[in-house]
Structure formats: C-alpha cells, structure tokens
N, C-alpha and C. Protein backbone atom coordinates (compact mmCIF):
# COMPACT_ATOMS: atom_id res chain seq x y z
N UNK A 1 -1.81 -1.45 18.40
CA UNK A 1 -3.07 -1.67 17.70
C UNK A 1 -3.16 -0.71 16.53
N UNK A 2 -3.56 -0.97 15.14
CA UNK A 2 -3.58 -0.43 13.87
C UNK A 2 -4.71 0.70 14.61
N UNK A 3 -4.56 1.87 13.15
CA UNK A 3 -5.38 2.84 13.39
C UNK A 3 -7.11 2.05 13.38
N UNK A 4 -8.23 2.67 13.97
CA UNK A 4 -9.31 2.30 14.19
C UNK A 4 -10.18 1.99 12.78
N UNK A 5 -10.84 1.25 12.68
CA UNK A 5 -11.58 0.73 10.91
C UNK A 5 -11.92 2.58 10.80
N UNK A 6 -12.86 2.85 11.58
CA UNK A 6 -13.63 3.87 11.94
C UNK A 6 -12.94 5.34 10.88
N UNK A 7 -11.95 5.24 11.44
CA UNK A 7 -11.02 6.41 10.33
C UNK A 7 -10.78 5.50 9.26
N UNK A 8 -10.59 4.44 8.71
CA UNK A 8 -10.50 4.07 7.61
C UNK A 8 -11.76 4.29 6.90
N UNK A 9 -12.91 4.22 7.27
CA UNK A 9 -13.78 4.40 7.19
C UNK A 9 -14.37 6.00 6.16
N UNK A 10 -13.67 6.88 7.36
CA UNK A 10 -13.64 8.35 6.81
C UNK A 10 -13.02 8.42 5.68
N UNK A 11 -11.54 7.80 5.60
CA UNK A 11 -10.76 8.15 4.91
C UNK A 11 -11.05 7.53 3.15
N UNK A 12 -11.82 6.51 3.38
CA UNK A 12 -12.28 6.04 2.40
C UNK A 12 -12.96 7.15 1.65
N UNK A 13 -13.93 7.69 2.20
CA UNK A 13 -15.01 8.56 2.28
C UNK A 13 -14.43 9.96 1.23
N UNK A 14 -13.82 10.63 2.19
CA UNK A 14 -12.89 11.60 2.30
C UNK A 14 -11.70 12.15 1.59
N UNK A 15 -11.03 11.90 2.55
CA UNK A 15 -9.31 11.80 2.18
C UNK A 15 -8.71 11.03 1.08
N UNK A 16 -9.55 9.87 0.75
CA UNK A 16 -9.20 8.83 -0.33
C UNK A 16 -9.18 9.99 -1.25
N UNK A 17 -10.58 10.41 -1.60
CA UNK A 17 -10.35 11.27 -2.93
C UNK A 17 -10.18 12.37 -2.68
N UNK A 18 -9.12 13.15 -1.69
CA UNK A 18 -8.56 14.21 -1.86
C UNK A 18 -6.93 13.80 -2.31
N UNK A 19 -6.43 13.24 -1.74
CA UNK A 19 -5.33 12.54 -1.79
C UNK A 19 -5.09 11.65 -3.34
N UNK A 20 -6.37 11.17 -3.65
CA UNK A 20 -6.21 10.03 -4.83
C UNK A 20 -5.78 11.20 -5.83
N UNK A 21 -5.60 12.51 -6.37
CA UNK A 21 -5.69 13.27 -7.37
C UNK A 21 -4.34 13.24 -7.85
N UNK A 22 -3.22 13.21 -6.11
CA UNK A 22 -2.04 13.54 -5.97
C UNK A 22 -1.04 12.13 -5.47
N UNK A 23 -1.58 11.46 -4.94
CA UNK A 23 -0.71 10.42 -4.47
C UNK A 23 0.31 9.60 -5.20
N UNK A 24 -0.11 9.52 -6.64
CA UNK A 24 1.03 8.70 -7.85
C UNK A 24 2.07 9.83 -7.81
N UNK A 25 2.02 10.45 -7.41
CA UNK A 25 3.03 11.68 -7.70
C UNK A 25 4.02 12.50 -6.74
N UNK A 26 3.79 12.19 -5.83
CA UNK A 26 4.26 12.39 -4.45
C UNK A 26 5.08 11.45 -4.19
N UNK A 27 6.25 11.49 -2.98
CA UNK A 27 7.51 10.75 -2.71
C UNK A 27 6.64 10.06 -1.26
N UNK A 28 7.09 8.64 -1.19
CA UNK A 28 6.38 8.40 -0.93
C UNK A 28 4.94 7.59 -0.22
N UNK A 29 4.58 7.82 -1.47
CA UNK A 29 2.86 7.70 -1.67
C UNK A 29 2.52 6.85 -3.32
N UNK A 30 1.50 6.46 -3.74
CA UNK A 30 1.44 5.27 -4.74
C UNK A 30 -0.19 5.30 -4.36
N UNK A 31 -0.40 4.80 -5.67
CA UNK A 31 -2.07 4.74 -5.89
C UNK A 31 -2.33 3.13 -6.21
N UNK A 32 -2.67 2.11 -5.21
CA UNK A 32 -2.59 0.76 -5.62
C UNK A 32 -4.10 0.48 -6.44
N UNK A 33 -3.52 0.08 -7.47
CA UNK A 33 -4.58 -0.30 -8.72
C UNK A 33 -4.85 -1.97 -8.34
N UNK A 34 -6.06 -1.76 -8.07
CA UNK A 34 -6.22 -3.67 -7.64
C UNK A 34 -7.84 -3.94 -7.77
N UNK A 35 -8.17 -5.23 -7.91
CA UNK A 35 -9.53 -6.14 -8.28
C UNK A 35 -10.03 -6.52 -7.28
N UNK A 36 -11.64 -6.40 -6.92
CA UNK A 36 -11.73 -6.75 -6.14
C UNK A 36 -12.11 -8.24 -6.09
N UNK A 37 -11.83 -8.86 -5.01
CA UNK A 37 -12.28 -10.35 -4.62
C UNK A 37 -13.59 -11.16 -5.33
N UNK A 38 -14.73 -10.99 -4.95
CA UNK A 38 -15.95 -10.70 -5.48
C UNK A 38 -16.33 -10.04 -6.91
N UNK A 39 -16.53 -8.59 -6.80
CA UNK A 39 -17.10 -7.95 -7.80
C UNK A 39 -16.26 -8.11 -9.22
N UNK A 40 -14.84 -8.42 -9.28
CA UNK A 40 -14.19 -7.77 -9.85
C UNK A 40 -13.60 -6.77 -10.76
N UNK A 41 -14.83 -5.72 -9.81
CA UNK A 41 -14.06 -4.09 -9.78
C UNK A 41 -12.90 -3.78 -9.84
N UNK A 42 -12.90 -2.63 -10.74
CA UNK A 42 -11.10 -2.28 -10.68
C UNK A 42 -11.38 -1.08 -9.49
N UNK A 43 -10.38 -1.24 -8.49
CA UNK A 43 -10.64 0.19 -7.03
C UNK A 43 -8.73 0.78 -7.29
N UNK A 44 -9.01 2.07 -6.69
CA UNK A 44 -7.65 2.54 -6.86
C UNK A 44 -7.49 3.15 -5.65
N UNK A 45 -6.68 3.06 -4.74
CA UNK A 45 -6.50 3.22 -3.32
C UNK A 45 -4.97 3.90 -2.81
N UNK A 46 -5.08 5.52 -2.55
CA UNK A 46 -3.91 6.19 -2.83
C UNK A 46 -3.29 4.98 -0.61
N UNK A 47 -2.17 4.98 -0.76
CA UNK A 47 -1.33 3.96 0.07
C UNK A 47 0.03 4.92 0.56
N UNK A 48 0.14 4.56 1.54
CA UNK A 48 2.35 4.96 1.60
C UNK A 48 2.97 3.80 1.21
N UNK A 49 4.14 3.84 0.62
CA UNK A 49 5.10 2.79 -0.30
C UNK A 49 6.10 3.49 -0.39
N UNK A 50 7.04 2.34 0.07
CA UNK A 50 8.67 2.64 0.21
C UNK A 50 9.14 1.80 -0.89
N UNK A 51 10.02 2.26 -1.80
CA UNK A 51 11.42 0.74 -2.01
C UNK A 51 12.06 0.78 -1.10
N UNK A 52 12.10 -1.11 -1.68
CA UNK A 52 12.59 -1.92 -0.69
C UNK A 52 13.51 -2.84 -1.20
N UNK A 53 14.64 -3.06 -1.04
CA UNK A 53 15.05 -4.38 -1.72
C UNK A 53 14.59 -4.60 -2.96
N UNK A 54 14.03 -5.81 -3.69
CA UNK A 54 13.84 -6.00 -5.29
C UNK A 54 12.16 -5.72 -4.78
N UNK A 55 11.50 -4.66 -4.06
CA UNK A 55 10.32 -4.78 -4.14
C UNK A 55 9.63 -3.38 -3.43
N UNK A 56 8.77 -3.24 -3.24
CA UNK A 56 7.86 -2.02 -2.37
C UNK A 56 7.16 -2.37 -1.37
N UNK A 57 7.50 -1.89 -0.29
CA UNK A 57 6.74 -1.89 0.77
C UNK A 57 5.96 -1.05 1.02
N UNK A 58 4.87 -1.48 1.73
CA UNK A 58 3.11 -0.55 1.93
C UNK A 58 3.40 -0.95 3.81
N UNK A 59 2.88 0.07 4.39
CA UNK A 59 2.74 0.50 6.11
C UNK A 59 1.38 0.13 6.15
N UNK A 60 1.17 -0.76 6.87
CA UNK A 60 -0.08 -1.22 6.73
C UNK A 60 -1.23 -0.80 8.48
N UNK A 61 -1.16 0.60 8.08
CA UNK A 61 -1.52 1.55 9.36
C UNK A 61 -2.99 1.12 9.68
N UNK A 62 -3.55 0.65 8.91
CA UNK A 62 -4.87 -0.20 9.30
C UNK A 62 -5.17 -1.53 9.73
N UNK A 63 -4.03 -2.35 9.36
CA UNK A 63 -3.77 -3.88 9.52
C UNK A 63 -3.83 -4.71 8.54
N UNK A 64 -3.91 -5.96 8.34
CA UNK A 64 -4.00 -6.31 7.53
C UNK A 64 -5.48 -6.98 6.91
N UNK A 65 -6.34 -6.46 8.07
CA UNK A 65 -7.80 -6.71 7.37
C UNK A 65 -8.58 -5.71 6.55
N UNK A 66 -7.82 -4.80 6.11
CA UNK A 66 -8.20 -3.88 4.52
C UNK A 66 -8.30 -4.33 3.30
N UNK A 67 -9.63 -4.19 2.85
CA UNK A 67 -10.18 -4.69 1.54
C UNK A 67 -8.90 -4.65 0.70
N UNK A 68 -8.30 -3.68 0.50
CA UNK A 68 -7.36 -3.43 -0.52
C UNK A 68 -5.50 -4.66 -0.34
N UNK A 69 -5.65 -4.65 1.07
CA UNK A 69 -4.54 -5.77 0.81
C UNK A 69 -4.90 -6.88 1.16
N UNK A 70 -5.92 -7.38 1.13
CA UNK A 70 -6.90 -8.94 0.96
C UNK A 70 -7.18 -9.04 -0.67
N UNK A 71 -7.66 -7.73 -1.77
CA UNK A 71 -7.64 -7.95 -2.97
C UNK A 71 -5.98 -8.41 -3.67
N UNK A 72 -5.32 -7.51 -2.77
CA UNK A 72 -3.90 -7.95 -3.79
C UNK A 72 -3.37 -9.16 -3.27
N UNK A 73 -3.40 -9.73 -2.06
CA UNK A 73 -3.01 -10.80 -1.76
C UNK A 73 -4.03 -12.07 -2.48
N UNK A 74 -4.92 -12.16 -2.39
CA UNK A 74 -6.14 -13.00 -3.54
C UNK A 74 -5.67 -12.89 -5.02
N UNK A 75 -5.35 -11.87 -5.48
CA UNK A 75 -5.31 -11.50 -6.79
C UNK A 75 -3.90 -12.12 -7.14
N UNK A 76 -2.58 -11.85 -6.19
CA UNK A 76 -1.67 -12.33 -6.43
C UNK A 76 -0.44 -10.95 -7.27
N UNK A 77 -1.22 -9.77 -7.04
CA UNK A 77 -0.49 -8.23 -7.53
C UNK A 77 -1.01 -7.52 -7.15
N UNK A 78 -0.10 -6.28 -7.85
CA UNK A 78 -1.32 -5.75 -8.68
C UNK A 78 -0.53 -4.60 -9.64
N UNK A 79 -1.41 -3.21 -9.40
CA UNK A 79 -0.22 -2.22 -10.01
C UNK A 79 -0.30 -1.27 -9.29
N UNK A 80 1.17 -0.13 -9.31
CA UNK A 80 1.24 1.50 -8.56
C UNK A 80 1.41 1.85 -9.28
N UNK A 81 0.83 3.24 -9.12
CA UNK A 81 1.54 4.28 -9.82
C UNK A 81 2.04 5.36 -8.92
N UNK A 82 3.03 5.32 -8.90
CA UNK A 82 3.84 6.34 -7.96
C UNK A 82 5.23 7.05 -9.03
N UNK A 83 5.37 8.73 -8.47
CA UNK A 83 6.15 8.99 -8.59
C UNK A 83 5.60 9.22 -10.37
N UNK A 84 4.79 9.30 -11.08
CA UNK A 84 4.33 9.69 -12.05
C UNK A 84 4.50 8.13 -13.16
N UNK A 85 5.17 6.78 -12.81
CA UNK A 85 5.18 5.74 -12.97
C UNK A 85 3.84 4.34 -12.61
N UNK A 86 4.57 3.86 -13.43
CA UNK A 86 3.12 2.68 -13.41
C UNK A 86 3.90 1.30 -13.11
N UNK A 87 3.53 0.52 -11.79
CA UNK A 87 4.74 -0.34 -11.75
C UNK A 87 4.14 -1.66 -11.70
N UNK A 88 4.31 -2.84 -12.32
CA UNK A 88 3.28 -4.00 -12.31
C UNK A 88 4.23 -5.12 -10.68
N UNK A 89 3.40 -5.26 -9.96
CA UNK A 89 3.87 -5.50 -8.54
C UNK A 89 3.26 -7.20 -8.48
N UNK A 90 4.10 -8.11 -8.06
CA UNK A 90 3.92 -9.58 -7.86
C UNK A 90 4.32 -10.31 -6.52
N UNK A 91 3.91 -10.89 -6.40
CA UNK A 91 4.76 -12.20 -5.37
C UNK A 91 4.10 -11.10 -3.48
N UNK A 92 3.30 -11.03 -3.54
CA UNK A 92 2.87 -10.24 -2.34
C UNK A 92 2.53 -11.27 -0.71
N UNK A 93 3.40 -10.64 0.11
CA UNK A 93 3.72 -11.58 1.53
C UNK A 93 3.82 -10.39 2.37
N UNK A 94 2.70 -10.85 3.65
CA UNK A 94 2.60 -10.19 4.64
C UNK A 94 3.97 -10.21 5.49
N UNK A 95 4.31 -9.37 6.24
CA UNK A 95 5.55 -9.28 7.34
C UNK A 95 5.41 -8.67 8.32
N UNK A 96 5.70 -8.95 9.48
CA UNK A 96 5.79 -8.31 10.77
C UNK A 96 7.11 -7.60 11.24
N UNK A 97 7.01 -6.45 11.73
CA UNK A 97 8.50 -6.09 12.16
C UNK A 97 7.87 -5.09 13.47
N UNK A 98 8.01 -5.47 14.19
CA UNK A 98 7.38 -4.43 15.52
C UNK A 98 8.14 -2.77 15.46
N UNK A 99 9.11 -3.22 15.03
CA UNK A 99 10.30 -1.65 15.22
C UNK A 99 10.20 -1.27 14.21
N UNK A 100 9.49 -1.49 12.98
CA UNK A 100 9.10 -0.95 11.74
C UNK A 100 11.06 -0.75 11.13
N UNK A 101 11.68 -1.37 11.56
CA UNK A 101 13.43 -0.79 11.00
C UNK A 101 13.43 -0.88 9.68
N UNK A 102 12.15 -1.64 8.64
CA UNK A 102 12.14 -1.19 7.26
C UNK A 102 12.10 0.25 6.79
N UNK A 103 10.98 1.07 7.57
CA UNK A 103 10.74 1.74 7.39
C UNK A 103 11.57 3.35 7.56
N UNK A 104 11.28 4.20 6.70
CA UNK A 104 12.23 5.49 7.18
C UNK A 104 12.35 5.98 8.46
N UNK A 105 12.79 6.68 8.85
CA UNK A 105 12.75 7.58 10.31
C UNK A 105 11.43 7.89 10.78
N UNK A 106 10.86 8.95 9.90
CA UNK A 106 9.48 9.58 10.56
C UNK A 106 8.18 8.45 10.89
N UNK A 107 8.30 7.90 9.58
CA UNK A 107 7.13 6.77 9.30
C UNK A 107 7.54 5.63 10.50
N UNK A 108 8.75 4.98 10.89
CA UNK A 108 9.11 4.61 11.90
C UNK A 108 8.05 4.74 13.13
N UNK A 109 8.60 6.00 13.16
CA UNK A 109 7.82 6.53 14.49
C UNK A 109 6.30 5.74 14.95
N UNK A 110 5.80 7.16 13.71
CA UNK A 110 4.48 6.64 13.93
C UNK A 110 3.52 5.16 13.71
N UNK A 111 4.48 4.27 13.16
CA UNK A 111 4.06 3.00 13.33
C UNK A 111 3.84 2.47 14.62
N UNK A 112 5.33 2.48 15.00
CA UNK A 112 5.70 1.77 16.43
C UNK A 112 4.90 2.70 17.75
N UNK A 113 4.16 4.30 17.19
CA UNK A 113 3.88 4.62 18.16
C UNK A 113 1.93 4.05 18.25
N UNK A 114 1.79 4.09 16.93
CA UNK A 114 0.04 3.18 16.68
C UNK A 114 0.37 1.89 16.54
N UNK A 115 1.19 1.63 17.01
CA UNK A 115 1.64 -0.36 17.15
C UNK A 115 0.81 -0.73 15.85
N UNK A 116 1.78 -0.24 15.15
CA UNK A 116 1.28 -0.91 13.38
C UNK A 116 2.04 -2.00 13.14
N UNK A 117 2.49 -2.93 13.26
CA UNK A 117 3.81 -3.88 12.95
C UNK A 117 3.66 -4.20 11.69
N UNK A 118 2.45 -4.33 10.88
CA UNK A 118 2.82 -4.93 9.86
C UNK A 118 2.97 -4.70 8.66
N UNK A 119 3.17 -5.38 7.71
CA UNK A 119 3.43 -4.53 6.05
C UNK A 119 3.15 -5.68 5.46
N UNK A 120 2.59 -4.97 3.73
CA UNK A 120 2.86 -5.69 2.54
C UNK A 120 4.25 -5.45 1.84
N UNK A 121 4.76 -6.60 1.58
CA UNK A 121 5.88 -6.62 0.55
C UNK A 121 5.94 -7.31 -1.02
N UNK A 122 5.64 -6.58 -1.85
CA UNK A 122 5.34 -7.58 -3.25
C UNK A 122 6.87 -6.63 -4.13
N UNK A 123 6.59 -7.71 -4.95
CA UNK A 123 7.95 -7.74 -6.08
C UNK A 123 8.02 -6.67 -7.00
N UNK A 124 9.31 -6.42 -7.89
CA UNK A 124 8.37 -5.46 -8.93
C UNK A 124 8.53 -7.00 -9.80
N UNK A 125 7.48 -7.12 -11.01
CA UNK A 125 7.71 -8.24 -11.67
C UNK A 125 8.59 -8.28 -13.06
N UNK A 126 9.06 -9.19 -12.78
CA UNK A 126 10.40 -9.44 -14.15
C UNK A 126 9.52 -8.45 -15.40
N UNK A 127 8.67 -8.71 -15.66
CA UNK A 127 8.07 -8.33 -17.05
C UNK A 127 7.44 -6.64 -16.70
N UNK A 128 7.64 -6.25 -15.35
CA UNK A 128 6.79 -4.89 -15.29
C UNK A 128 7.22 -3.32 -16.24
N UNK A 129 6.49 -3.44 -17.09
CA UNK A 129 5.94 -2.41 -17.76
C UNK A 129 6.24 -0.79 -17.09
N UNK A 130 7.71 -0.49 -16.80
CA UNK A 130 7.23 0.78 -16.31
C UNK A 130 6.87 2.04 -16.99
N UNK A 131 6.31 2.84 -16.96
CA UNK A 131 6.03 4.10 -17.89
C UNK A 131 6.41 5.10 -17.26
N UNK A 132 6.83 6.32 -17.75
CA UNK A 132 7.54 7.21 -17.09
C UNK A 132 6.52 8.56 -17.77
C-alpha cells in the first residue's frame, strides 16, 4: 500500500517547499513543471526520477491518485528540471512492477517495502529543449 494521502498531505505543506529550492539539482530528484486539470495553474512539484531507457521514470510512493500525475497524464507531459536542466517530457504511461527492478538498489527497497508498485514513465520528446 502507497505511503498514506495524510503525509502527502504534510509534504505538500512542508517538505514540498523545503525540498522545491533544491530538487532540480540533486541526483536523483526533478521538479515536475505541470498544469493543472481544471484551473490551469502552472504547480511545480519537487518528485524522485530516474533515467530510463529513451525516458524518466517517477516512484510513484503515493500512487497513482496524486494531483500531479493525473495533471501530466491529462495534459499529455510536461517538463523537469533536474540536475540543473530543463527537460520537455511526452508520451506518459502508468506501469506496474511489484519488485520495483526498474528502480536502483536503495529506492528498490523502499518501494517494495511500502508496496509502492507503481510508476510514471514519459518520453524525453524528439523536440525537447534541453538547457544546461
């Protein structure tokens, strides 16, 4: 079972903007730039993100009923900035892997040990703009 809304909750609160100052910049970690559904607000939501294959994967330690990957899946992108880069991200599909074996060693762990199974996987896009 994903971590509880309840700490997402906090973390929104909280941790979002302690973390949001530093997260594009950190190994990692990625700040997903995305619209919301409704308002269409621009929200920026510091995330963990791996490369992956032709794309980035997000640990989706809350599940997949987080505002932020319901906007990018609706929206159809979006953008990161990780690693001091700005990366324009497309083609976004949920995945299940119970053993998290996408994922690194440590992050591994703690998936399979908060029975997180699932992830976002989006593209980087042919045309993405990276900035360094």
């Amino acid at each position: 079972m994903p971590l509880p809304r309840a700490i997402a909750a906090m973390n929104r609160k909280v941790t979002n903007r302690l973390t949001g100052t530093v997260a594009g910049h950190l190994p990692g970690y990625a700040i997903v730039v995305h619209k919301g559904r409704k308002s269409g607000r621009e929200y920026r939501t510091p995330v963990s993100v791996f490369s992956y294959d032709d794309g980035y994967r997000f640990a989706l330690t809350y599940g997949v009923d987080s505002d932020w990957v319901k906007n990018v899946l609706a929206e159809g992108g979006c953008l990161i900035e990780t690693r001091g880069r700005t990366i324009r991200l497309t083609a976004p599909r949920l995945g299940e892997d119970a053993s998290a074996a996408w994922a690194p060693f440590g992050v591994r762990q703690v998936l399979t040990t908060i029975a997180a199974p699932h992830y976002l996987h989006c593209e980087v896009a042919p045309e993405s703009d990276t900035t360094s």
